[in-house]
N, C-alpha and C. Protein backbone atom coordinates (compact mmCIF):
# COMPACT_ATOMS: atom_id res chain seq x y z
N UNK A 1 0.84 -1.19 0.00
CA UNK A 1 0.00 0.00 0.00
C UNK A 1 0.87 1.25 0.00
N UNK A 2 -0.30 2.31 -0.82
CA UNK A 2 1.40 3.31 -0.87
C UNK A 2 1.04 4.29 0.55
N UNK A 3 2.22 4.92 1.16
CA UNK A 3 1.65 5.94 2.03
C UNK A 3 1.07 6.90 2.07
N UNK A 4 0.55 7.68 0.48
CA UNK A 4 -0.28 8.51 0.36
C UNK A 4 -1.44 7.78 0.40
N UNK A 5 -2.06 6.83 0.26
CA UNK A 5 -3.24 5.97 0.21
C UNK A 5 -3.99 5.70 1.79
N UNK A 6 -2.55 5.39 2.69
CA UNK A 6 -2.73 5.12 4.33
C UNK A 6 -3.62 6.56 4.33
N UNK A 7 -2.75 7.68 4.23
CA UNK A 7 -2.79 8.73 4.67
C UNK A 7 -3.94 9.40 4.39
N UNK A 8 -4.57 9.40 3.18
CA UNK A 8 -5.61 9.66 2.56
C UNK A 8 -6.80 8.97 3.38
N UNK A 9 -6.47 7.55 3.83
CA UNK A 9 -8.32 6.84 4.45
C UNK A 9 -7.63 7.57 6.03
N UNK A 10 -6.73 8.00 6.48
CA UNK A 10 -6.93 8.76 7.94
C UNK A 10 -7.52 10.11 7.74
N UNK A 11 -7.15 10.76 6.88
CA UNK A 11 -7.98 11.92 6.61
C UNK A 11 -9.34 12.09 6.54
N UNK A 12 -9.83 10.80 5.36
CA UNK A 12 -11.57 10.90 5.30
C UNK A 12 -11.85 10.24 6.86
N UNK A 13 -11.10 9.26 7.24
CA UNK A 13 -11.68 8.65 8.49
C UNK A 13 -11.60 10.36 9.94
N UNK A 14 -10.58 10.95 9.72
CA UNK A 14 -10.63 12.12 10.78
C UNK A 14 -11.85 13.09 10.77
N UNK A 15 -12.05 13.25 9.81
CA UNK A 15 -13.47 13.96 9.04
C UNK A 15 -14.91 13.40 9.34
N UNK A 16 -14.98 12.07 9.04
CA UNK A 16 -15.80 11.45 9.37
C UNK A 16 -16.19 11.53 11.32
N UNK A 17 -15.16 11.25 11.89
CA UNK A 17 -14.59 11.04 13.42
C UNK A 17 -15.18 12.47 13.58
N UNK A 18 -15.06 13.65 13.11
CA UNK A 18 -15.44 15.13 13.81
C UNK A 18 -16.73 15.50 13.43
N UNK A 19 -17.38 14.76 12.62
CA UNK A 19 -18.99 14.31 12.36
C UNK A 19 -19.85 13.77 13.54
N UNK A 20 -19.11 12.13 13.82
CA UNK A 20 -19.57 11.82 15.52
C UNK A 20 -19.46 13.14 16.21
N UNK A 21 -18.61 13.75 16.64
CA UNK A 21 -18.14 14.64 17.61
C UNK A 21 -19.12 15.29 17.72
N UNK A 22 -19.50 16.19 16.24
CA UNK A 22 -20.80 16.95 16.30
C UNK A 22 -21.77 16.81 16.55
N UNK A 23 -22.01 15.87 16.80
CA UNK A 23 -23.69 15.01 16.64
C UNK A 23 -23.33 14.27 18.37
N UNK A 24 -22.08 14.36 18.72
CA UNK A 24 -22.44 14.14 20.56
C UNK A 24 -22.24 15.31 21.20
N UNK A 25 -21.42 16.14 20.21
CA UNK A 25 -21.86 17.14 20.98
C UNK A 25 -23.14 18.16 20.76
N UNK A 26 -23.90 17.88 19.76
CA UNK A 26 -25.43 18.52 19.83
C UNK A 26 -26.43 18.04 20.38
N UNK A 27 -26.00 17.09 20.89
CA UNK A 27 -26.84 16.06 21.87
C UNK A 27 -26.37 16.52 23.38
N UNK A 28 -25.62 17.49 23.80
CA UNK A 28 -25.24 17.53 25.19
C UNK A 28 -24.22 16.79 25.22
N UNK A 29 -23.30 15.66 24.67
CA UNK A 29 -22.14 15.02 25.63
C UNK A 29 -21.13 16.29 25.49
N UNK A 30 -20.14 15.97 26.63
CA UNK A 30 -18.75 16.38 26.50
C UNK A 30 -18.03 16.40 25.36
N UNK A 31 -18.06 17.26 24.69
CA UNK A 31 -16.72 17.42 24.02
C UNK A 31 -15.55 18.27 24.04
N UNK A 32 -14.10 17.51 24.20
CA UNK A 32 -12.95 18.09 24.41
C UNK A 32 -11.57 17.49 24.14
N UNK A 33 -10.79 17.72 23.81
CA UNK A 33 -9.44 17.55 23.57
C UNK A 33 -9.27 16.51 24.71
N UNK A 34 -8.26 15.10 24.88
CA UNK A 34 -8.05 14.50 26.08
C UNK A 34 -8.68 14.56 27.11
N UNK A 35 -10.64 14.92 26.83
CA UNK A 35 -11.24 14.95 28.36
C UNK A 35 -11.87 13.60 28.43
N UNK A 36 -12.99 13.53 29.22
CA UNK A 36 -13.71 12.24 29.74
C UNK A 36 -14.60 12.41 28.57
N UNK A 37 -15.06 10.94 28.44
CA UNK A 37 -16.35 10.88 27.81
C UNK A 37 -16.13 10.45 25.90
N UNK A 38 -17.18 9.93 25.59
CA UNK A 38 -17.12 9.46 24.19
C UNK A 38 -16.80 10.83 23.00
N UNK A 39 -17.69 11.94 23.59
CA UNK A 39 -17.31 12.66 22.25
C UNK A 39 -16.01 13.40 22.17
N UNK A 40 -14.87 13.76 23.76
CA UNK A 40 -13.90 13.95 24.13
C UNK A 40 -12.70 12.90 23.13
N UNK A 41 -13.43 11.53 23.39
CA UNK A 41 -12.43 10.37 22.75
C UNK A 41 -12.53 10.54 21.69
N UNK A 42 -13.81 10.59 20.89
CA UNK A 42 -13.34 10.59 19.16
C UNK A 42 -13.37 11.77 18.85
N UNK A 43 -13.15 13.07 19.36
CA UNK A 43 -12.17 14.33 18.53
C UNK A 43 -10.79 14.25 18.91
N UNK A 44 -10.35 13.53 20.30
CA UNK A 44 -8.87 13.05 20.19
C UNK A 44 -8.14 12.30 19.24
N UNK A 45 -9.32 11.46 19.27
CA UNK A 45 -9.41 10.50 18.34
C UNK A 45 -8.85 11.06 16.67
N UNK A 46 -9.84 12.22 16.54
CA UNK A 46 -10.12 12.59 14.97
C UNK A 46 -8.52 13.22 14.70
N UNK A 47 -8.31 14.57 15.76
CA UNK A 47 -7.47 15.12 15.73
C UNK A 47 -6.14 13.87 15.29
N UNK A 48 -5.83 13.17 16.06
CA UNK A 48 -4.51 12.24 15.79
C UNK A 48 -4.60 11.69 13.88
N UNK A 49 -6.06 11.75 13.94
CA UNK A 49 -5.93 11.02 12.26
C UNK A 49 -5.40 11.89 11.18
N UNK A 50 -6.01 13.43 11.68
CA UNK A 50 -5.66 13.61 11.01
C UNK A 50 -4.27 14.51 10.96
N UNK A 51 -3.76 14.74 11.97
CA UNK A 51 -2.40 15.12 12.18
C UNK A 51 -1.46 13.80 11.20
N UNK A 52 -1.40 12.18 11.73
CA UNK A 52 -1.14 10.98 10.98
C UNK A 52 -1.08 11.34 9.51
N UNK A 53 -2.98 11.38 9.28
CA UNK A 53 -2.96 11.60 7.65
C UNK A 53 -2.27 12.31 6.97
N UNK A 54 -2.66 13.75 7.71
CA UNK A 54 -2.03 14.87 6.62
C UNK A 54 -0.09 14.60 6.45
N UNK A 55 0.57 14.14 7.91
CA UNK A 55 2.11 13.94 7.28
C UNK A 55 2.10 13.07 6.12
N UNK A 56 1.35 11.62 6.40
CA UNK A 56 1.93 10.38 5.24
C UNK A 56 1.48 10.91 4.11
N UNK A 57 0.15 11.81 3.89
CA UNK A 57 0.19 12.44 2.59
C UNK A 57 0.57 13.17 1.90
N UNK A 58 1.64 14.42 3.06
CA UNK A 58 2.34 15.09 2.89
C UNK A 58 4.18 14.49 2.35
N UNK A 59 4.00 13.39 2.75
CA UNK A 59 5.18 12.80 2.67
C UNK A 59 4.97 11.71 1.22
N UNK A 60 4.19 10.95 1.22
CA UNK A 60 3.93 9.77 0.27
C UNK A 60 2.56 10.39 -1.06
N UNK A 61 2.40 11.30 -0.70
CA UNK A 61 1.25 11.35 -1.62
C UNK A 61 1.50 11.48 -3.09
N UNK A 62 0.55 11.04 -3.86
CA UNK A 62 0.59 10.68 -5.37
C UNK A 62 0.62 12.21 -6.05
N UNK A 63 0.41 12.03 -7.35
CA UNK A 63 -0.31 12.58 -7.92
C UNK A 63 -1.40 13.27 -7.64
N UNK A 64 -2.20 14.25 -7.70
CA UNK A 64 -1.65 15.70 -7.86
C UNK A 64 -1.01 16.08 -6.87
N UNK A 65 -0.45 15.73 -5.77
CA UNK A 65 -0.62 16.52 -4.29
C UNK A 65 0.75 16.34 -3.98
N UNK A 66 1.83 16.33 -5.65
CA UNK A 66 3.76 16.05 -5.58
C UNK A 66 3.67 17.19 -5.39
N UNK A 67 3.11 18.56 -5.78
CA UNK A 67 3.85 19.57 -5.89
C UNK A 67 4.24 19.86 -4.01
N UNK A 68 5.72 21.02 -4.17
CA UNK A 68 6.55 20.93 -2.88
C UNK A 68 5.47 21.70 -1.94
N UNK A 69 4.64 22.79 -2.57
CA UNK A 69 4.07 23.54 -1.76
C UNK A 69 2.95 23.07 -1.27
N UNK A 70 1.85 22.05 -1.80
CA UNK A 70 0.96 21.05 -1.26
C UNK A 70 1.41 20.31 -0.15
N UNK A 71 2.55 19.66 -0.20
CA UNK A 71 3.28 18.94 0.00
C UNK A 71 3.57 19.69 1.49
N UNK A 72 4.45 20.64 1.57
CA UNK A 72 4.68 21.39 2.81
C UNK A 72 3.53 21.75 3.88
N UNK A 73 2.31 22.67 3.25
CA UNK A 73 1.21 22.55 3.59
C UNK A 73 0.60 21.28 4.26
N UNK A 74 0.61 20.37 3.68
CA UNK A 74 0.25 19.37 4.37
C UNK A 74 0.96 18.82 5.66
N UNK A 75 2.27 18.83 5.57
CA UNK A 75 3.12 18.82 6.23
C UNK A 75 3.12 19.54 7.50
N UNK A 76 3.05 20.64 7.35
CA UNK A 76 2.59 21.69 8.18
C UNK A 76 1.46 21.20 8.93
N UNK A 77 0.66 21.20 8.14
CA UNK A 77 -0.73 20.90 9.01
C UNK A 77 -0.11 19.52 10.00
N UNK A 78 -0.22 18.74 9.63
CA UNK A 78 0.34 17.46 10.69
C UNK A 78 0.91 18.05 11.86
N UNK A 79 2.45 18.69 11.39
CA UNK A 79 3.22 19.07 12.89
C UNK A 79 2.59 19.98 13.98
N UNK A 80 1.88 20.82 13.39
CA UNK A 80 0.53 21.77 14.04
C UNK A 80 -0.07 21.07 15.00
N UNK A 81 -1.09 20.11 13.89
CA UNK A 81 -1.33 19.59 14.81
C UNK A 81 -1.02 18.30 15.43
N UNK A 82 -0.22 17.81 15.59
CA UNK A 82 0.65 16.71 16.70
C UNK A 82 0.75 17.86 17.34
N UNK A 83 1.57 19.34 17.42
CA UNK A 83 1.85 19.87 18.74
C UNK A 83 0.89 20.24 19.25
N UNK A 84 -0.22 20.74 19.00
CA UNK A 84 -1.50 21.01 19.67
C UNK A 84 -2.13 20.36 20.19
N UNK A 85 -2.24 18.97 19.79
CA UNK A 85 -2.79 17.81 20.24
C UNK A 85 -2.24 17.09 21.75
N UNK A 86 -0.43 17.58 21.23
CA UNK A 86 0.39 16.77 22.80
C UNK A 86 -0.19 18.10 23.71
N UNK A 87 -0.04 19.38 23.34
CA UNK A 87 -0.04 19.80 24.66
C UNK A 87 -1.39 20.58 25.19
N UNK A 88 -2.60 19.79 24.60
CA UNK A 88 -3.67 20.31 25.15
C UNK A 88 -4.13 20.70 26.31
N UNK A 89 -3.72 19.65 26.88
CA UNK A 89 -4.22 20.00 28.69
C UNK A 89 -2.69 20.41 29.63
N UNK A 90 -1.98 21.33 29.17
CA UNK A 90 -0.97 21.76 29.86
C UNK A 90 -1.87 23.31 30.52
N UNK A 91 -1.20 23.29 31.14
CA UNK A 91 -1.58 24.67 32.16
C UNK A 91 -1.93 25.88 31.73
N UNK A 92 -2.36 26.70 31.73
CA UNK A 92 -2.46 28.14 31.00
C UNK A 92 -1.20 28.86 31.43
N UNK A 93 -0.25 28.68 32.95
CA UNK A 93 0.41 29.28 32.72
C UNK A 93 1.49 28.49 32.56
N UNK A 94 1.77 27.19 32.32
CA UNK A 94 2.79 26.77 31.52
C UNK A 94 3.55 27.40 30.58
N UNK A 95 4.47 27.33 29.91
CA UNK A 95 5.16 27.62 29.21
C UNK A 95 4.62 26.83 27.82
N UNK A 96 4.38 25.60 27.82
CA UNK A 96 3.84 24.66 26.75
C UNK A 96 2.75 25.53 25.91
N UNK A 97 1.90 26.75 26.81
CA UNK A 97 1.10 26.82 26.45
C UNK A 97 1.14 27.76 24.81
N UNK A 98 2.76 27.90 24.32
CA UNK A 98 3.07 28.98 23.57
C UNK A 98 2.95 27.97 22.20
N UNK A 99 3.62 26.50 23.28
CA UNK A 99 3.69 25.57 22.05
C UNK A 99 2.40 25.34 20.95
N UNK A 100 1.12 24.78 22.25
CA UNK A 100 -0.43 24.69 21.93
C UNK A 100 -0.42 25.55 20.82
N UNK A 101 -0.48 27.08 21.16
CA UNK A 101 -0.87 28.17 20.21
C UNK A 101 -0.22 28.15 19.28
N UNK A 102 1.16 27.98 18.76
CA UNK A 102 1.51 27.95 17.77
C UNK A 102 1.30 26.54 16.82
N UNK A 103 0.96 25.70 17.66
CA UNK A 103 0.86 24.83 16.76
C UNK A 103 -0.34 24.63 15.81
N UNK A 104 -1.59 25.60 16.71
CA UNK A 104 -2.42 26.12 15.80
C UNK A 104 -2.19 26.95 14.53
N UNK A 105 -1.54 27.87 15.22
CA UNK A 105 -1.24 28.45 13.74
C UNK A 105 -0.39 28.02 13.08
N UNK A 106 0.58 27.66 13.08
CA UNK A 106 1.43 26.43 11.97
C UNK A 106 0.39 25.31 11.25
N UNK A 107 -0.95 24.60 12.15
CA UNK A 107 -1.72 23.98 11.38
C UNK A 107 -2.78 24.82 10.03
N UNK A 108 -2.82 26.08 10.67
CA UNK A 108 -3.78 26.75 9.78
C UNK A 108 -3.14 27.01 8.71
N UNK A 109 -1.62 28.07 8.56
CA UNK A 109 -0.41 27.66 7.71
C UNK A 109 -0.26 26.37 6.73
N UNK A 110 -0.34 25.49 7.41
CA UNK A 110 -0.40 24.79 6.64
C UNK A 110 -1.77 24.20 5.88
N UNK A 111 -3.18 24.33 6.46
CA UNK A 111 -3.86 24.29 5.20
C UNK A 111 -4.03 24.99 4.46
N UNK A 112 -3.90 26.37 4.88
CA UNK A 112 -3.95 27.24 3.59
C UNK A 112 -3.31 27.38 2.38
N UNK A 113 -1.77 26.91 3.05
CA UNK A 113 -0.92 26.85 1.94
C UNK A 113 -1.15 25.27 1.08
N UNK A 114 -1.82 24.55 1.25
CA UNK A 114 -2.46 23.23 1.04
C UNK A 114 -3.22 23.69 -0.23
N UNK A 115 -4.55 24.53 0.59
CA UNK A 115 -5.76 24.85 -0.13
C UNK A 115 -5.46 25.74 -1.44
N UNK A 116 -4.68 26.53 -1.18
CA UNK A 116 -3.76 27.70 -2.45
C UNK A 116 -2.74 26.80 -3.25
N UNK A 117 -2.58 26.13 -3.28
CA UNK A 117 -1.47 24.98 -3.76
C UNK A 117 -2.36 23.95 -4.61
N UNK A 118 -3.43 23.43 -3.94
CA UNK A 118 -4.23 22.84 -4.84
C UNK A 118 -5.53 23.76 -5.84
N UNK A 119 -6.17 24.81 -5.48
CA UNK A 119 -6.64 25.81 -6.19
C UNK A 119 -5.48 25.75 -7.31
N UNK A 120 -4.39 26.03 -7.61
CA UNK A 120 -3.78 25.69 -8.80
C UNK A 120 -3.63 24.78 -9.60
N UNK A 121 -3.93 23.51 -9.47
CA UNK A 121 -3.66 22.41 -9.66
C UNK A 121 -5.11 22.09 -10.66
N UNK A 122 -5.07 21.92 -11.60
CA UNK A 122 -6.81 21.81 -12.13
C UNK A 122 -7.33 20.67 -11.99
N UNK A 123 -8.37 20.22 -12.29
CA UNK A 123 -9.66 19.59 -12.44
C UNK A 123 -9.72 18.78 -10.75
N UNK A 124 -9.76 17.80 -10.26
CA UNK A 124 -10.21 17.11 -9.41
C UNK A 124 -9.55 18.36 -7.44
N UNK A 125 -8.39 18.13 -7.86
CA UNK A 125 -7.62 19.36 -6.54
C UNK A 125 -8.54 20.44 -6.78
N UNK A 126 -8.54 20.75 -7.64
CA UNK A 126 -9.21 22.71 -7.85
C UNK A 126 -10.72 22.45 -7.46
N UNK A 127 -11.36 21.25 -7.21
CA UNK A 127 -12.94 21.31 -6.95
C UNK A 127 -12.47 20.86 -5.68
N UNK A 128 -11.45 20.28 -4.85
CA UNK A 128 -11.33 20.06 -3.50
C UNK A 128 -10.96 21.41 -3.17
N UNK A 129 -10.42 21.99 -3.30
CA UNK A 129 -10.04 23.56 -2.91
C UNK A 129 -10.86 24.58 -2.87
N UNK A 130 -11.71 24.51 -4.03
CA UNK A 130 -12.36 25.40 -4.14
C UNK A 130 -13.81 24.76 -2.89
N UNK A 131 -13.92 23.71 -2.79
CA UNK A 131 -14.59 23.33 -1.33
C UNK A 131 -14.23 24.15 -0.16
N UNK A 132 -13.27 23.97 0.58
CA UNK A 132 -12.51 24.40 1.27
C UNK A 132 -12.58 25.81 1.29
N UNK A 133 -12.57 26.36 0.54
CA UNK A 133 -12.56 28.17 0.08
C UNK A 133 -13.79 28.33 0.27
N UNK A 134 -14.57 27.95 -0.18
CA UNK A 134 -16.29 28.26 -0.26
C UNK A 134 -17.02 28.06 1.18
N UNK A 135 -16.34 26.77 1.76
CA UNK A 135 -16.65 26.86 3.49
C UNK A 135 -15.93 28.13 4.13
N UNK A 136 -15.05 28.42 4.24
CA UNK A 136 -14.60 29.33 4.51
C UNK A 136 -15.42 30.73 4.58
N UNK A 137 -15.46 30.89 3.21
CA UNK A 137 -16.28 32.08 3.21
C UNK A 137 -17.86 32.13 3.89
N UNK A 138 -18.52 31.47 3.64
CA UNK A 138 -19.41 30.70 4.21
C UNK A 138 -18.90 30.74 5.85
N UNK A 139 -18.14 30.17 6.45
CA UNK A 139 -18.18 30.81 7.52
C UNK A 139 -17.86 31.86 8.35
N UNK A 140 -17.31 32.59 7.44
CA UNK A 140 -17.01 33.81 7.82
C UNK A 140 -17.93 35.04 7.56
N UNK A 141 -19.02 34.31 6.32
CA UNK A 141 -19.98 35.22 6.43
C UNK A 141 -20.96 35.27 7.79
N UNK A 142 -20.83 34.33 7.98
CA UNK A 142 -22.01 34.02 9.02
C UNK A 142 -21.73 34.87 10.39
N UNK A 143 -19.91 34.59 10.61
CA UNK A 143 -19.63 35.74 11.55
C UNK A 143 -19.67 36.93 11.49
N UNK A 144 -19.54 37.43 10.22
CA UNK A 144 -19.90 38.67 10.33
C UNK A 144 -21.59 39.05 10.31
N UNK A 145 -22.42 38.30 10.15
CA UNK A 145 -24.03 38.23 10.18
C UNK A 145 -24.20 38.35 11.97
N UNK A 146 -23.82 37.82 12.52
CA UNK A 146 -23.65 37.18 14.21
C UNK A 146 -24.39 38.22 14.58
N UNK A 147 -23.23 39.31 14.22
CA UNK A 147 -23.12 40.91 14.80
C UNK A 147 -24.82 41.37 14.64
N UNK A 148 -24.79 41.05 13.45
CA UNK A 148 -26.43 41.79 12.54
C UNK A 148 -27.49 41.26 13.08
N UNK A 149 -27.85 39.87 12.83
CA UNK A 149 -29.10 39.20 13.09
C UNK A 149 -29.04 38.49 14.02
N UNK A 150 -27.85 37.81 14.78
CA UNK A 150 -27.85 36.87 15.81
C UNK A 150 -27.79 35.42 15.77
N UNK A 151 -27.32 34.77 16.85
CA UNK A 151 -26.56 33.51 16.67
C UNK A 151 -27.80 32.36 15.93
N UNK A 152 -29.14 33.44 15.84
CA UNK A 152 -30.24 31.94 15.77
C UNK A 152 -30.23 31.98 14.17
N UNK A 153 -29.43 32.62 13.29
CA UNK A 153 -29.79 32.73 11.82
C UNK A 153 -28.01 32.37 11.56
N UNK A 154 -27.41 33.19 12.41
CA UNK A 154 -26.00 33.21 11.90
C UNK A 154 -25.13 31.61 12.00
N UNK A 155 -25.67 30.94 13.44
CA UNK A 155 -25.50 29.63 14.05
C UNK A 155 -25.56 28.57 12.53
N UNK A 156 -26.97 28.01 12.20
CA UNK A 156 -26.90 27.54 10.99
C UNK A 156 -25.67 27.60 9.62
N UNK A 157 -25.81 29.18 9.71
CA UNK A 157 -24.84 29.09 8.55
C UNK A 157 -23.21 29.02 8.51
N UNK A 158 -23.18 29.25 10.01
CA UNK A 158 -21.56 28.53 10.06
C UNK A 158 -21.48 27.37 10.47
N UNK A 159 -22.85 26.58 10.57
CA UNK A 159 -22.57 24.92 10.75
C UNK A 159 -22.22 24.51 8.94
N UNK A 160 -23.07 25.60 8.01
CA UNK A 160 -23.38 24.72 6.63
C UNK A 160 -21.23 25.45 6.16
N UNK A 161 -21.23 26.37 6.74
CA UNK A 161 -19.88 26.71 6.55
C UNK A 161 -18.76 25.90 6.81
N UNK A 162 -18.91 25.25 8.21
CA UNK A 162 -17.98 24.61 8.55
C UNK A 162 -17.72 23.41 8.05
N UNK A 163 -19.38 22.56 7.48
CA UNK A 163 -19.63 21.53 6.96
C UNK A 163 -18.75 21.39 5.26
N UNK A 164 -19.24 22.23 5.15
CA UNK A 164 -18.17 22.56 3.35
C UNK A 164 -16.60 22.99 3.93
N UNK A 165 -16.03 23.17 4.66
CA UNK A 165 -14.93 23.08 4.88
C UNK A 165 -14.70 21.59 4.83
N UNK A 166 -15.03 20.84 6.14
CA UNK A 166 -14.95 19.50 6.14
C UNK A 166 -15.19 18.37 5.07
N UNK A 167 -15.73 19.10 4.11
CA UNK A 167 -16.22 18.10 3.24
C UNK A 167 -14.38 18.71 2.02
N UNK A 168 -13.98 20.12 1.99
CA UNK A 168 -13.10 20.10 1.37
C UNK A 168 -11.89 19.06 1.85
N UNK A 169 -11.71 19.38 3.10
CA UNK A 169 -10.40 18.53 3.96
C UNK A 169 -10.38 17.10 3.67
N UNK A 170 -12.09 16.72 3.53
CA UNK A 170 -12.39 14.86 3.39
C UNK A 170 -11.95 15.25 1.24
N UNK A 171 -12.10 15.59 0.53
CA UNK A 171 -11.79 15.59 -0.76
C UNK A 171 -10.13 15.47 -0.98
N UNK A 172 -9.71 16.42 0.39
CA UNK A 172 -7.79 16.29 -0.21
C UNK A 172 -8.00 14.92 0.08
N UNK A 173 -8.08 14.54 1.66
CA UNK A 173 -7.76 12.84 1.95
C UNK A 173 -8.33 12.09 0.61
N UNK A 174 -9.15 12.07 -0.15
CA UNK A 174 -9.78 11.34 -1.24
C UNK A 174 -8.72 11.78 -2.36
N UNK A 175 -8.27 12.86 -2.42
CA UNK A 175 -7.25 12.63 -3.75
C UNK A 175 -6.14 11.86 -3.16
N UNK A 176 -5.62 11.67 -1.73
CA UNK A 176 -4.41 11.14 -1.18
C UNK A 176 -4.84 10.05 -1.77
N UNK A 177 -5.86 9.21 -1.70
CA UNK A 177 -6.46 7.71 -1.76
C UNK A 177 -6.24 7.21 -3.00
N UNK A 178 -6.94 8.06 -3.88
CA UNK A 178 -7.00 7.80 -5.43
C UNK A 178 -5.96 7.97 -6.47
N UNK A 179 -5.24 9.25 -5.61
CA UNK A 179 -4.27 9.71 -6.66
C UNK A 179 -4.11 10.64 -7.67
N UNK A 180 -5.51 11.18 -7.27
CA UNK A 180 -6.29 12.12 -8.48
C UNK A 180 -7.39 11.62 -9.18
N UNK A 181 -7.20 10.01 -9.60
CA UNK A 181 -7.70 9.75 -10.51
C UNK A 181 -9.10 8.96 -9.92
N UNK A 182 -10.11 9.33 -11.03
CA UNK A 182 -11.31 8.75 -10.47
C UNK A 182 -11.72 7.32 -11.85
N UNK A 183 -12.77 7.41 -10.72
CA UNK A 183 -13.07 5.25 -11.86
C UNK A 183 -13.53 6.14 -13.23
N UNK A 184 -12.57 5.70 -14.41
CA UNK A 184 -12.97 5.73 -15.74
C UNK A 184 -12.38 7.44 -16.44
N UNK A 185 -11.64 7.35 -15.45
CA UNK A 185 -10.76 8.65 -16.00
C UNK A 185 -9.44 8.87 -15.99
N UNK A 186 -8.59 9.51 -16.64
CA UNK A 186 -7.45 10.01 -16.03
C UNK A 186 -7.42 10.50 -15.27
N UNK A 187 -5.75 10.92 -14.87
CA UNK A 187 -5.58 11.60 -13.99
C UNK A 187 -6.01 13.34 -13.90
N UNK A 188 -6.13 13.56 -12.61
CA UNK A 188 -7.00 15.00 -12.35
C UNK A 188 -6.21 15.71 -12.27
């Protein structure tokens, strides 16, 4: 099996994993980074997949996703988040806690530079990207709505925001898988 392929079913599987999450946590359970409880476990859970995924795809991935700057991006995203992930429950006034934060932003770094990397890339990458972009905006419209109409109109539309993000992030893992290429076509 190649390691962009591993890497690719941890991605759709991390995606999938922050789906449960949502749905225990709209039900009332706990959800949190290394806390108690089922929906606590599978966003720990999710988080590790896809920190996992995004390196081996960053590292092994096929076609379209050779280029260096996909490639880094992805990369990025992983080390982000592995460091965010180890030092979740460190102290606020720890020192670790500089680590946490940056490893956020080194993960965001790295999808963006992911998402802008494949936006170039045409046909199959450029409709995963342009996913990704379109959640985005989408949720950022909604925050700026918050202000205007309030969380009971604005709420919805950064779930459908966040949801088209996730569905972009589950499309890279699906090109890691495939390679680009879909049944009865070339490559994308």
């Amino acid at each position: 099996m190649r390691i962009g392929f591993i890497g690719g079913l941890l991605v759709i599987g991390g995606c999938l994993l922050i789906v449960v999450t949502a749905v225990i946590g709209a039900s009332g359970g706990q959800v949190s980074v290394e806390g108690a409880g089922p929906g606590s476990l599978s966003l720990t859970v999710a988080m590790a997949m896809l920190a996992v995924g995004a390196l081996l795809v960053g590292v092994g991935g096929s076609r379209p996703l050779n280029g260096r700057f996909a490639r880094l991006g992805l990369v990025l995203s992983g080390v982000g988040l592995t460091a965010t992930l180890s030092t979740a429950n460190v102290s606020a006034s720890s020192m670790l806690v500089v680590v946490f934060l940056l490893g956020g932003l080194v993960a965001w770094i790295g999808v963006i530079m992911t998402a802008l990397a494949i936006l170039a890339t045409p046909g199959r990458p450029r409709q995963a990207g342009l996913l990704f972009v379109a959640g985005l905006l989408i949720a950022m419209a909604a925050g700026a709505l918050n202000n205007v109409v309030g969380a009971a109109i604005a709420g919805p539309i950064a779930l459908v925001g966040g949801s088209v993000v996730l569905l972009g992030i589950g499309a890279i893992g699906l090109l890691g898988v495939t390679g680009g290429h879909s049944r009865g076509a070339g490559a994308g």
